[in-house]
N, C-alpha and C. Protein backbone atom coordinates (compact mmCIF):
# COMPACT_ATOMS: atom_id res chain seq x y z
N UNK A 1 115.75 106.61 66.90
CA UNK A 1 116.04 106.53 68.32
C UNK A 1 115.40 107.72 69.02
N UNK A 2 114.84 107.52 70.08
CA UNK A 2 114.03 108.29 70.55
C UNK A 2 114.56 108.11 72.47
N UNK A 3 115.14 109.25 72.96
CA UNK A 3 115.53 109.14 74.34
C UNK A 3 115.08 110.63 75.07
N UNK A 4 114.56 109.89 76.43
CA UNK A 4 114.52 111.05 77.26
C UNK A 4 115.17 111.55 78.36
N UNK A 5 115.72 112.54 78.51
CA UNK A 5 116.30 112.81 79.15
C UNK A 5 115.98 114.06 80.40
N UNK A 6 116.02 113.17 81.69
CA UNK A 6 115.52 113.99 82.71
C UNK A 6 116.06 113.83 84.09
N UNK A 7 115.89 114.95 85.09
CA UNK A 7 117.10 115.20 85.53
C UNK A 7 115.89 116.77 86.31
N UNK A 8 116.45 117.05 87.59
CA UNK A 8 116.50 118.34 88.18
C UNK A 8 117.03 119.31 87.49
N UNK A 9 116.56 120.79 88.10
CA UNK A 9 116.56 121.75 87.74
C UNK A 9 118.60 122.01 87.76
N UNK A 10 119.04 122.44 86.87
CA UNK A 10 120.54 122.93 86.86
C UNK A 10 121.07 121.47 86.74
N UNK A 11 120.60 120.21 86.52
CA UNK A 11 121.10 119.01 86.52
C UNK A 11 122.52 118.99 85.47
N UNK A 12 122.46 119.60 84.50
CA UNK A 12 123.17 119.05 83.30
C UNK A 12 122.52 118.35 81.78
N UNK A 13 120.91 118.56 82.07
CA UNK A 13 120.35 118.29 81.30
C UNK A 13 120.54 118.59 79.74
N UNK A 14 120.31 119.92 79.67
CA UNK A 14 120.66 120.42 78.41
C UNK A 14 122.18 120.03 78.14
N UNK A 15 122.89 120.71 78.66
CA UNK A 15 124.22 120.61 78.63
C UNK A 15 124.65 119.25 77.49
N UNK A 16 124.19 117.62 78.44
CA UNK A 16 124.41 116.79 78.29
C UNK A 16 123.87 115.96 76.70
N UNK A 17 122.75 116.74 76.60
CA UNK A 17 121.60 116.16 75.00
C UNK A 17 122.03 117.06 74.14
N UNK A 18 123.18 118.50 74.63
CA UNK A 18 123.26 119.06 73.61
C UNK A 18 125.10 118.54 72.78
N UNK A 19 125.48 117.68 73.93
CA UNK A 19 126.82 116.73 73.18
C UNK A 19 126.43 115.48 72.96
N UNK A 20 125.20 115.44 73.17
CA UNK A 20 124.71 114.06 72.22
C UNK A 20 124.21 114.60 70.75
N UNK A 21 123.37 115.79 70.57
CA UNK A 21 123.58 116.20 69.16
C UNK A 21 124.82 116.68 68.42
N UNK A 22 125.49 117.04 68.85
CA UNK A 22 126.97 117.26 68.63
C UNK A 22 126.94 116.34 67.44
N UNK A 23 127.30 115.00 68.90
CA UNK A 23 128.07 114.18 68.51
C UNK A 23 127.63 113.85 67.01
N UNK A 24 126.19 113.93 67.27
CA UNK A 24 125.30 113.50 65.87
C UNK A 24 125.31 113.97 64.45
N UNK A 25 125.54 115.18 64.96
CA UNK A 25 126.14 116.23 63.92
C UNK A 25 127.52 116.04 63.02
N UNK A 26 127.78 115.76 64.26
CA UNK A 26 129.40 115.75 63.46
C UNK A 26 129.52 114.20 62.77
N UNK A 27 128.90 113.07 62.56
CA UNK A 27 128.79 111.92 62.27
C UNK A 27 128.75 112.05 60.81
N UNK A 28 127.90 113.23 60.07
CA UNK A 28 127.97 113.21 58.69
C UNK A 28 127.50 114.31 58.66
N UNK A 29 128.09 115.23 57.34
CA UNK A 29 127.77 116.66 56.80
C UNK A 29 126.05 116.63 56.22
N UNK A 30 125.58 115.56 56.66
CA UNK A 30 124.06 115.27 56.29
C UNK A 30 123.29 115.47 56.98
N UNK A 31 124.03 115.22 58.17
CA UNK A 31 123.28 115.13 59.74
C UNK A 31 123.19 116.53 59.95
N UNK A 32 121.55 116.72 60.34
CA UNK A 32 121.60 118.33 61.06
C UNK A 32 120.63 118.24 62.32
N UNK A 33 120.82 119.45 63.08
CA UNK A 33 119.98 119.30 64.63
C UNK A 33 119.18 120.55 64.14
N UNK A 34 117.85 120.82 64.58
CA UNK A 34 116.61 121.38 65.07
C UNK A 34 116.38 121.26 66.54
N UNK A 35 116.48 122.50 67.25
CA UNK A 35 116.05 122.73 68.59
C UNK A 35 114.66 122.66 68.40
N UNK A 36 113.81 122.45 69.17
CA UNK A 36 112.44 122.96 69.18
C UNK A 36 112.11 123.10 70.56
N UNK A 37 112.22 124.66 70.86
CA UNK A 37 112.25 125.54 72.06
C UNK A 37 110.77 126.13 72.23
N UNK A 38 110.40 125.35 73.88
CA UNK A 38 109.60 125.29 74.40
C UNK A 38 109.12 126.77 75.04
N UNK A 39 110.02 127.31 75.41
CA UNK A 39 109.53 128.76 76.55
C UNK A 39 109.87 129.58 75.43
N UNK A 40 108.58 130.53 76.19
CA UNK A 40 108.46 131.62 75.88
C UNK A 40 108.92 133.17 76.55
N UNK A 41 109.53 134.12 76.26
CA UNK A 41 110.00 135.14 77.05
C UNK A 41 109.01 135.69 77.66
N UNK A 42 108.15 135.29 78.72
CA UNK A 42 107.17 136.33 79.32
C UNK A 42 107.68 137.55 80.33
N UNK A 43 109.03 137.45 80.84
CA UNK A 43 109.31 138.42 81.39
C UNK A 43 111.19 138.47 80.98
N UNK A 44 111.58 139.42 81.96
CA UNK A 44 113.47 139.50 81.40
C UNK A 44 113.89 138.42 81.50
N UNK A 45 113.62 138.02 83.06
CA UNK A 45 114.53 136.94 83.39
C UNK A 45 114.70 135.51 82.09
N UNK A 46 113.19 135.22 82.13
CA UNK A 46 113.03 134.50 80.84
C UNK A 46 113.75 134.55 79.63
N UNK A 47 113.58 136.05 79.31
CA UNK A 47 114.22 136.53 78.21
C UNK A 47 116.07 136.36 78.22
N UNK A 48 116.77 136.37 79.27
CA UNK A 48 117.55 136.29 79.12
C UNK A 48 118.34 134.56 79.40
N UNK A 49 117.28 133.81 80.08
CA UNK A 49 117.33 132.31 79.87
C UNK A 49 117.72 131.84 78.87
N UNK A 50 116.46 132.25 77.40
CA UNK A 50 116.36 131.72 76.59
C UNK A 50 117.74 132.23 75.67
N UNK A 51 118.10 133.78 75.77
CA UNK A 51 119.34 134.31 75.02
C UNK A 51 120.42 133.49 75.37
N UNK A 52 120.89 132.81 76.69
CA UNK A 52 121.96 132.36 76.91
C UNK A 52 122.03 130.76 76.30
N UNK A 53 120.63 130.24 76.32
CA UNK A 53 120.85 129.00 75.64
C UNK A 53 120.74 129.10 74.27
N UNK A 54 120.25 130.12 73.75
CA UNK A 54 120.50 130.17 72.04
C UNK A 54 122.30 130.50 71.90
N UNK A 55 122.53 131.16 72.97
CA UNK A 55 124.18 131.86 72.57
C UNK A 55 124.84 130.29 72.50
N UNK A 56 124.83 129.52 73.32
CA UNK A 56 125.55 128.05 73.58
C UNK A 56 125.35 126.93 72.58
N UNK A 57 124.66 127.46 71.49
CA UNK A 57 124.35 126.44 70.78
C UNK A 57 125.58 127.05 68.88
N UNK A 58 125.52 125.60 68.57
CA UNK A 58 126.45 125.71 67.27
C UNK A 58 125.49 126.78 66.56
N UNK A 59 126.13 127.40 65.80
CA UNK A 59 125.67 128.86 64.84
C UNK A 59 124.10 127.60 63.82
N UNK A 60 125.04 126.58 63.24
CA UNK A 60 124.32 126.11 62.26
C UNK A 60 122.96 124.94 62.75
N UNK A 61 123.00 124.95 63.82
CA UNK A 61 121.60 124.56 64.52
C UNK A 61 120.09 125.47 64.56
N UNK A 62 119.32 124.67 63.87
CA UNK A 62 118.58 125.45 63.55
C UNK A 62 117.49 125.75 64.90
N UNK A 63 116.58 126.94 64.79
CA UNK A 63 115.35 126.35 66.62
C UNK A 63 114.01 127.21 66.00
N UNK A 64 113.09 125.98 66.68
CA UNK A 64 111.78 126.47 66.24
C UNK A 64 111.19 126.67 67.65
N UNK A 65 109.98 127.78 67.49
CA UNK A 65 109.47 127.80 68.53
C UNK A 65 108.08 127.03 69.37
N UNK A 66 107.93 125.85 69.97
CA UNK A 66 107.01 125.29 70.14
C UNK A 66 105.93 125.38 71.75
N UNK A 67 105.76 126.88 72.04
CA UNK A 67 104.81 126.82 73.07
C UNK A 67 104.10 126.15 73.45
N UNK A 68 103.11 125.31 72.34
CA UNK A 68 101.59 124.81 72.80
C UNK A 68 101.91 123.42 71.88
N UNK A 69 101.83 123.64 70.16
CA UNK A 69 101.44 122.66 69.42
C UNK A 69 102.81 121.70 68.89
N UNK A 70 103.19 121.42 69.92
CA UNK A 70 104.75 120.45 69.80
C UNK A 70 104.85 119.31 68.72
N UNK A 71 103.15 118.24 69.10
CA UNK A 71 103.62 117.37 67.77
C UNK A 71 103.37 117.98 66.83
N UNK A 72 102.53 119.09 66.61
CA UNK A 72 102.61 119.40 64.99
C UNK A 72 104.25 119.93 64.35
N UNK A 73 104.93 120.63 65.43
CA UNK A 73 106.40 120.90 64.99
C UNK A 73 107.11 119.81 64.88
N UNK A 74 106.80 119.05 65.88
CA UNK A 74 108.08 117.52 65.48
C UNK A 74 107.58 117.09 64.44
N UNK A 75 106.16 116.90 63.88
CA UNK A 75 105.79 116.70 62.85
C UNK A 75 106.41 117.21 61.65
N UNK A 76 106.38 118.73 61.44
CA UNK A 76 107.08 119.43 60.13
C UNK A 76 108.39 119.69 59.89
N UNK A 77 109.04 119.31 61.18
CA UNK A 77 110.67 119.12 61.32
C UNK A 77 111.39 117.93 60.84
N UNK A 78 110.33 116.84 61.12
CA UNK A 78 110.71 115.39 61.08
C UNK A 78 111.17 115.15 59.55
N UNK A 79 112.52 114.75 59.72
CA UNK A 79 113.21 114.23 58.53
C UNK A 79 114.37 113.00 59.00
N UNK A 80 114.51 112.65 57.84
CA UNK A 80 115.71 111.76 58.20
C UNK A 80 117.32 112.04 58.34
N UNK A 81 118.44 111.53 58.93
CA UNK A 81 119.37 111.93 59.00
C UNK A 81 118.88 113.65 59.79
N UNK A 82 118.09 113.31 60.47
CA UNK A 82 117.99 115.12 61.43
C UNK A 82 117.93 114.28 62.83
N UNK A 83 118.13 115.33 63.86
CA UNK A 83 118.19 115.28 65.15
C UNK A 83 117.20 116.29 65.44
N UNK A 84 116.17 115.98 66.57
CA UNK A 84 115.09 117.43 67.22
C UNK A 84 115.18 116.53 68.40
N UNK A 85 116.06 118.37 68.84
CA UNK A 85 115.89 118.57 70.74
C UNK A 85 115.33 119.12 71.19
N UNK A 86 114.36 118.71 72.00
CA UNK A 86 113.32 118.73 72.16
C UNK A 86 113.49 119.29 73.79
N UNK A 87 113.57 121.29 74.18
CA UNK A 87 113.83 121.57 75.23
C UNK A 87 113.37 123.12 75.71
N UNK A 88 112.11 122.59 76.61
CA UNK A 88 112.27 121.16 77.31
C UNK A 88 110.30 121.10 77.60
N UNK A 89 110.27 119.49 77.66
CA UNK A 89 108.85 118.78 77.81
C UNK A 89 108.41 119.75 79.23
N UNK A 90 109.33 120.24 80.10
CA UNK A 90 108.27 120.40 81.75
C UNK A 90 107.98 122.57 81.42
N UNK A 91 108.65 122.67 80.53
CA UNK A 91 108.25 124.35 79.94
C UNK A 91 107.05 124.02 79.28
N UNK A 92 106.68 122.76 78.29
CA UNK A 92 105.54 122.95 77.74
C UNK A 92 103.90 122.51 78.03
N UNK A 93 104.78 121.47 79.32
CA UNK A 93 103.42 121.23 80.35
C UNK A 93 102.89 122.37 80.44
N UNK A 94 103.66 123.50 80.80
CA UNK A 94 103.19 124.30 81.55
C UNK A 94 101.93 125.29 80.98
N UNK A 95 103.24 125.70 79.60
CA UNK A 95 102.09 126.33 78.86
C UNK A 95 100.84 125.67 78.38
N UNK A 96 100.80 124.58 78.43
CA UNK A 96 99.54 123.70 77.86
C UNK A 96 98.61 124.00 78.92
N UNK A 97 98.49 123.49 80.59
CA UNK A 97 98.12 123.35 81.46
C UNK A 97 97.40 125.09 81.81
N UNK A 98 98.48 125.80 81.69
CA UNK A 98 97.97 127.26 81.48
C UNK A 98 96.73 127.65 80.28
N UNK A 99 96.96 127.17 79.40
CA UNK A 99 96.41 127.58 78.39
C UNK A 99 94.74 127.52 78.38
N UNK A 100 94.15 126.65 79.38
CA UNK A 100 92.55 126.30 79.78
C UNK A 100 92.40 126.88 81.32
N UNK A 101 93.19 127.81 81.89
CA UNK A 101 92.73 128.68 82.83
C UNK A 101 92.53 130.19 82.14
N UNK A 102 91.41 130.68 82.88
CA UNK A 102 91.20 131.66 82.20
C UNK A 102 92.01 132.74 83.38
N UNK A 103 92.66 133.85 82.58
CA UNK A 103 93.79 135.07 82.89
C UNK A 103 92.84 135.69 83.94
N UNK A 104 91.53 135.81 84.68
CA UNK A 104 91.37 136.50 85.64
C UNK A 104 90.99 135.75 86.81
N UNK A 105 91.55 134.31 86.48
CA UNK A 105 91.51 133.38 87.79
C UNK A 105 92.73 133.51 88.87
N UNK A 106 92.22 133.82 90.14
CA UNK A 106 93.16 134.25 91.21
C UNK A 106 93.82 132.75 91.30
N UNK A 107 95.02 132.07 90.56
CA UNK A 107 95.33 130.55 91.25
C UNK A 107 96.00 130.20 92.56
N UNK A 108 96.19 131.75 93.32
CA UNK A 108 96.30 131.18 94.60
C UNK A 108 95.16 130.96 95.34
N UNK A 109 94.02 130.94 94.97
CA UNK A 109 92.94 130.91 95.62
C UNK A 109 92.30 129.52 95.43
N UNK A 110 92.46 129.26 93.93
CA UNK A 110 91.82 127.56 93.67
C UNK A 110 92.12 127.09 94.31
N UNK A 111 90.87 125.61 94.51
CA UNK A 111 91.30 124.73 95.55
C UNK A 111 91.31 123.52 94.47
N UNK A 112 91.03 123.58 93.32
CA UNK A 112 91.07 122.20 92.93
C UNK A 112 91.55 122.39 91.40
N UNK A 113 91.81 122.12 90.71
CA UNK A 113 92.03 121.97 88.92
C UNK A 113 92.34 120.22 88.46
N UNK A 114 91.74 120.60 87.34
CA UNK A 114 91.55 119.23 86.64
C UNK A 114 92.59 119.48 85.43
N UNK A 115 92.69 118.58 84.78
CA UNK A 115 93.49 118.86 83.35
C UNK A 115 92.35 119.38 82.36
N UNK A 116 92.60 120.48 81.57
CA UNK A 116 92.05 120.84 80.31
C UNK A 116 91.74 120.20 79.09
N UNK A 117 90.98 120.58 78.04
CA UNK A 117 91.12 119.96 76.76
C UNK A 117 92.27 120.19 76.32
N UNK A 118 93.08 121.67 76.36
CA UNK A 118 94.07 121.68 75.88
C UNK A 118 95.52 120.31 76.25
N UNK A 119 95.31 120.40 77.00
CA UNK A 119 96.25 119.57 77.92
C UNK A 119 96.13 117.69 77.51
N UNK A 120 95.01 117.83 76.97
CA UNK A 120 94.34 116.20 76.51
C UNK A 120 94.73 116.05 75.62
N UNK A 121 94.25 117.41 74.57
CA UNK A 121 94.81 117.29 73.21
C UNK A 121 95.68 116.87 72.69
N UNK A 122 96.77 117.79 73.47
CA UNK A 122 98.31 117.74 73.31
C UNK A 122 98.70 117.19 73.13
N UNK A 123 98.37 116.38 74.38
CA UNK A 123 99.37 115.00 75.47
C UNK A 123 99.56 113.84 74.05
N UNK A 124 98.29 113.56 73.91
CA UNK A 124 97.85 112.66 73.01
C UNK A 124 98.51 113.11 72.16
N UNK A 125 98.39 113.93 71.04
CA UNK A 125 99.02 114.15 69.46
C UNK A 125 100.41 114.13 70.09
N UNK A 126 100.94 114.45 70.78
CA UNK A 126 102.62 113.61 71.43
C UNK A 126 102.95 112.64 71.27
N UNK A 127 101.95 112.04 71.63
CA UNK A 127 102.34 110.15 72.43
C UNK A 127 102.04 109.58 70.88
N UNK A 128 101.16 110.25 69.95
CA UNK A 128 100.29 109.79 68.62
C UNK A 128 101.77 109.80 68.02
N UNK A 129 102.53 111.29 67.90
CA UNK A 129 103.48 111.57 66.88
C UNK A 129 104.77 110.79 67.20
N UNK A 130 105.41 110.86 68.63
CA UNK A 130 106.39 109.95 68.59
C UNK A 130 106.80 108.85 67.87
N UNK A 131 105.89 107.54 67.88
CA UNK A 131 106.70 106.87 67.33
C UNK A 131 106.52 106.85 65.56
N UNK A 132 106.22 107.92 65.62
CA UNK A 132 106.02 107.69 63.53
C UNK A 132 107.10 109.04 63.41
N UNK A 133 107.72 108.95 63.99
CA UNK A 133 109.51 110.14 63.65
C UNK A 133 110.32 109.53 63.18
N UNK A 134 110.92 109.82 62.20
CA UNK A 134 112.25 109.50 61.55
C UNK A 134 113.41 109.86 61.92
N UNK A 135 113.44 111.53 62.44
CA UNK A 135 114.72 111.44 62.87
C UNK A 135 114.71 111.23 64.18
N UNK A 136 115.99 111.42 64.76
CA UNK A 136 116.24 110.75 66.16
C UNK A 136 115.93 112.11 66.63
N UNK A 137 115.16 111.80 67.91
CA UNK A 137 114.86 112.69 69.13
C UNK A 137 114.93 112.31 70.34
N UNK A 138 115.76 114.30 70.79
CA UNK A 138 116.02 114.30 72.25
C UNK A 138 114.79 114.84 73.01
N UNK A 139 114.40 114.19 74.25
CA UNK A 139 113.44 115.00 74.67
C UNK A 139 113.69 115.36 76.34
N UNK A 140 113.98 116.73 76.91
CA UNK A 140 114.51 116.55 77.76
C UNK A 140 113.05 117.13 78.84
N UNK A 141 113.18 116.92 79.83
CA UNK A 141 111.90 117.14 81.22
C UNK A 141 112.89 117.36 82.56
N UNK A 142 112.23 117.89 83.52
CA UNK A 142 112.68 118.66 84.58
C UNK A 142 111.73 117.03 85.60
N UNK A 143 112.67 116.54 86.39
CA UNK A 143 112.01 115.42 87.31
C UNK A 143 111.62 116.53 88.45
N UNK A 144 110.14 116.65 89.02
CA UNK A 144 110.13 117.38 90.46
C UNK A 144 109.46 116.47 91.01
N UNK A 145 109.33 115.35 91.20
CA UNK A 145 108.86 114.67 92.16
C UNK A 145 109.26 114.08 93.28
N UNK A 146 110.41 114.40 93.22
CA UNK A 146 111.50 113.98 94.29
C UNK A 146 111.17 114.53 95.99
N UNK A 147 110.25 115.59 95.89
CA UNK A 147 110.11 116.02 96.43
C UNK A 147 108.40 116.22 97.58
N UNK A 148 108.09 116.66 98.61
CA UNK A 148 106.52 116.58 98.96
C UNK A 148 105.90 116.90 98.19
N UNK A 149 104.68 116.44 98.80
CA UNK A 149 103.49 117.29 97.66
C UNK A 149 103.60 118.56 97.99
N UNK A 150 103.41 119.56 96.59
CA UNK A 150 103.14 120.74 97.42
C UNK A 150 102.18 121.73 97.72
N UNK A 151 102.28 122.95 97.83
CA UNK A 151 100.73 123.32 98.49
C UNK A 151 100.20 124.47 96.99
N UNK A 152 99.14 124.25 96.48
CA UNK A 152 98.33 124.66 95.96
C UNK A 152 98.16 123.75 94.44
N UNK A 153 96.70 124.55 94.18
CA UNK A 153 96.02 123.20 93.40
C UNK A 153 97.00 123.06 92.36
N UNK A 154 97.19 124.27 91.90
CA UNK A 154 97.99 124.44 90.42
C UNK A 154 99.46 123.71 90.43
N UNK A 155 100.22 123.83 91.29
CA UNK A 155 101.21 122.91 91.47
C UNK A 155 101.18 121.69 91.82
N UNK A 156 100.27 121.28 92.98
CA UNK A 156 99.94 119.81 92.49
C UNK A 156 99.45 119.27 91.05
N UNK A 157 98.63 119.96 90.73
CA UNK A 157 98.45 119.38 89.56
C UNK A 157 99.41 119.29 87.95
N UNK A 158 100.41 120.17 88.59
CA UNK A 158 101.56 120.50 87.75
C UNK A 158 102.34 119.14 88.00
N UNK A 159 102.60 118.68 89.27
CA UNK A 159 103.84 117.57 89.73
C UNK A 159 102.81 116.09 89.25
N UNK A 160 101.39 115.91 89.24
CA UNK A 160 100.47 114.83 88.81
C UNK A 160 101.34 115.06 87.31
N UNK A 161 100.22 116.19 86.75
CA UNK A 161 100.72 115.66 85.22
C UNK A 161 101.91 115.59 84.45
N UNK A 162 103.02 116.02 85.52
CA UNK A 162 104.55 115.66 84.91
C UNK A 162 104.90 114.63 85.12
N UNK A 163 104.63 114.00 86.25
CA UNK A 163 105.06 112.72 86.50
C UNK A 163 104.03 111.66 85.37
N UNK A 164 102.62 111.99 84.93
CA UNK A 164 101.94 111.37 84.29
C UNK A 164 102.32 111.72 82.68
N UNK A 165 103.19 112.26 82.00
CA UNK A 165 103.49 112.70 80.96
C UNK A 165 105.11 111.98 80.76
N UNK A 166 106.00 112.35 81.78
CA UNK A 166 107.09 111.48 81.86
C UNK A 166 106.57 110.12 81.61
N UNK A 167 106.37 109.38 82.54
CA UNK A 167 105.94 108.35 82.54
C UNK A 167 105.38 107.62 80.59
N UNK A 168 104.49 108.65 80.60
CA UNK A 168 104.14 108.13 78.88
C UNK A 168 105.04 108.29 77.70
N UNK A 169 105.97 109.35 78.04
CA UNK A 169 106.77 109.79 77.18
C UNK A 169 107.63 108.39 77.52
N UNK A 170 108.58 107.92 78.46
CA UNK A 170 109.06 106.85 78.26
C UNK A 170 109.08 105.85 77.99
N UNK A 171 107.82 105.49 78.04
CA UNK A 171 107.15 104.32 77.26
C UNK A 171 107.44 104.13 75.33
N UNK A 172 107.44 105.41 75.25
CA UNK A 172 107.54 105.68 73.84
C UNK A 172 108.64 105.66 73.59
N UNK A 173 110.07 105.70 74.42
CA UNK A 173 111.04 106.08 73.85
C UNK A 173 111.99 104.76 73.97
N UNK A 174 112.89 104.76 73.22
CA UNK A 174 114.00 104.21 73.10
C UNK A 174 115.11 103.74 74.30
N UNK A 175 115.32 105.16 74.81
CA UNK A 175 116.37 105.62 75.94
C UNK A 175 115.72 106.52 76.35
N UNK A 176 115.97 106.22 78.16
CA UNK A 176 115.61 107.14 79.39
C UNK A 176 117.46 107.49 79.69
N UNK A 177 117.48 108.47 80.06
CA UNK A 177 118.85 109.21 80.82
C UNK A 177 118.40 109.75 82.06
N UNK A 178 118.99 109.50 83.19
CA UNK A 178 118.10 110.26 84.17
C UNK A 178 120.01 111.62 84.34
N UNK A 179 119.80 112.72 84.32
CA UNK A 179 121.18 113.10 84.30
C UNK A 179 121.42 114.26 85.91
N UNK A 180 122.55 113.95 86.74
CA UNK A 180 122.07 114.31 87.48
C UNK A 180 123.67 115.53 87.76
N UNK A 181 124.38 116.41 88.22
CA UNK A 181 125.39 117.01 88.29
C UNK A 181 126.16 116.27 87.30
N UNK A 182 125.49 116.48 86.13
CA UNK A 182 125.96 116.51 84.73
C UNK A 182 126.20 115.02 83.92
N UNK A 183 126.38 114.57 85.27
CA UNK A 183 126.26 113.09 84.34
C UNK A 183 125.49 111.89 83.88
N UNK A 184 124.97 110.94 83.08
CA UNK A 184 123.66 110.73 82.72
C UNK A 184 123.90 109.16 82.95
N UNK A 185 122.64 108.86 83.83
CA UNK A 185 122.58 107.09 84.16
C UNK A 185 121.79 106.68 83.22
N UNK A 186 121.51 105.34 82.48
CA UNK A 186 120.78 104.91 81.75
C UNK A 186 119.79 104.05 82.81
N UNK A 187 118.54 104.75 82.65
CA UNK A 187 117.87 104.29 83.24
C UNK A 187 116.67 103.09 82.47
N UNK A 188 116.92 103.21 80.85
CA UNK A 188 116.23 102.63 80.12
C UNK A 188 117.06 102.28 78.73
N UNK A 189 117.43 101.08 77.51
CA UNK A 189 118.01 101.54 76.66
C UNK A 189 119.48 101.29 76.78
C-alpha cells in the first residue's frame, strides 16, 4: 500500500502518517517503521525543526537521511512487513531543484529556470521505484498551490514542479489523504 499524504504547511500532516505508522507498528512485533528524512539542517532554525520531529517519534523507529537520492533509499530500506515515511516529498523537491543551480547565482535576479538533470533524474528513479516496494509507504508533500502564482522564477518553478510531482506521485499510489487542521479526507483509495 502506497498513500500520499498532503496537506498545507502546519496541516497535521506528519502528525497524522505518523498514527498511521503507529498503528502499523503495533499490528505485529514484525512490523517496523523507517523514517526517511528529507531536510537537511542548513541553518538553527532547521536544526531545531528536524530535533523536534526526531524527539516525537517512538525511540524504536528507525530514520535515514535522504536529501537528493530518495529512490535509492526506499530502495535499500524496502522490506516486507516494514513501513517508510517518507517526510517529506516538497523538502526534497527542493533540494533536487537546488542541486543544478550553481551557488553564485543571484536567484533573485533570474528571470527564468527550467528543471535540471538532477531534478529529471530523480523524479523518474521515484516514479521507477514506487511501485516495485514491498513495504507499505507513507509519502507526505506540502500542497502550495492553493494559492497565486508567485513572483520569481525560482518559486514559480518550485509551485510547477510540485504540483507536477504530486500529481505523478499519485498516480502511483494506492491512497491520496489530503489532511487539513489535522484531519485527513480521502481523496483517492
Amino acid at each position: 500500500m502506497k498513500t500520499l499524504i498532503i496537506g498545507g504547511a502546519r496541516s497535521g500532516k506528519s502528525a497524522w502518517a505518523e498514527q498511521q505508522a503507529a498503528a502499523f507498528a503495533a499490528q505485529s512485533p514484525a512490523h517496523d517503521v523507517v523514517v526517511i528524512a528529507t531536510a537537511h539542517a542548513g541553518d538553527e532554525e532547521m536544526a531545531a525543526r528536524i530535533a523536534a520531529h526526531q524527539a516525537q517519534r517512538p525511540a524504536g523507529w528507525r530514520t535515514l537521511e535522504a536529501p537528493l537520492a530518495l529512490a535509492d533509499t526506499l530502495r535499500a530500506a524496502d522490506a516486507p512487513q516494514r513501513l517508510l515515511l517518507v517526510d517529506c516529498l516538497t523538502l526534497w523537491l527542493t533540494n533536487v531543484l537546488l542541486a543544478d543551480v550553481a551557488p553564485d547565482v543571484d536567484l533573485g535576479t533570474v528571470r527564468r529556470l527550467t528543471p535540471g538533470p538532477t531534478l529529471e533524474r530523480e523524479r523518474a528513479a521515484l516514479l521507477t521505484v514506487l511501485p516495485t516496494l514491498r513495504a507499505q509507504v507513507l509519502l507526505i508533500g506540502n500542497e502550495v498551490g492553493h494559492g497565486i502564482v508567485p513572483m520569481g522564477a525560482l518559486n514559480r518553478l518550485f509551485v510547477d514542479e510540485n504540483g507536477r510531482l504530486h500529481q505523478a506521485v499519485a498516480a502511483c499510489c494506492d491512497q491520496v489523504r489530503f489532511v487539513m487542521a489535522g484531519c485527513a479526507l480521502a481523496l483517492k483509495g
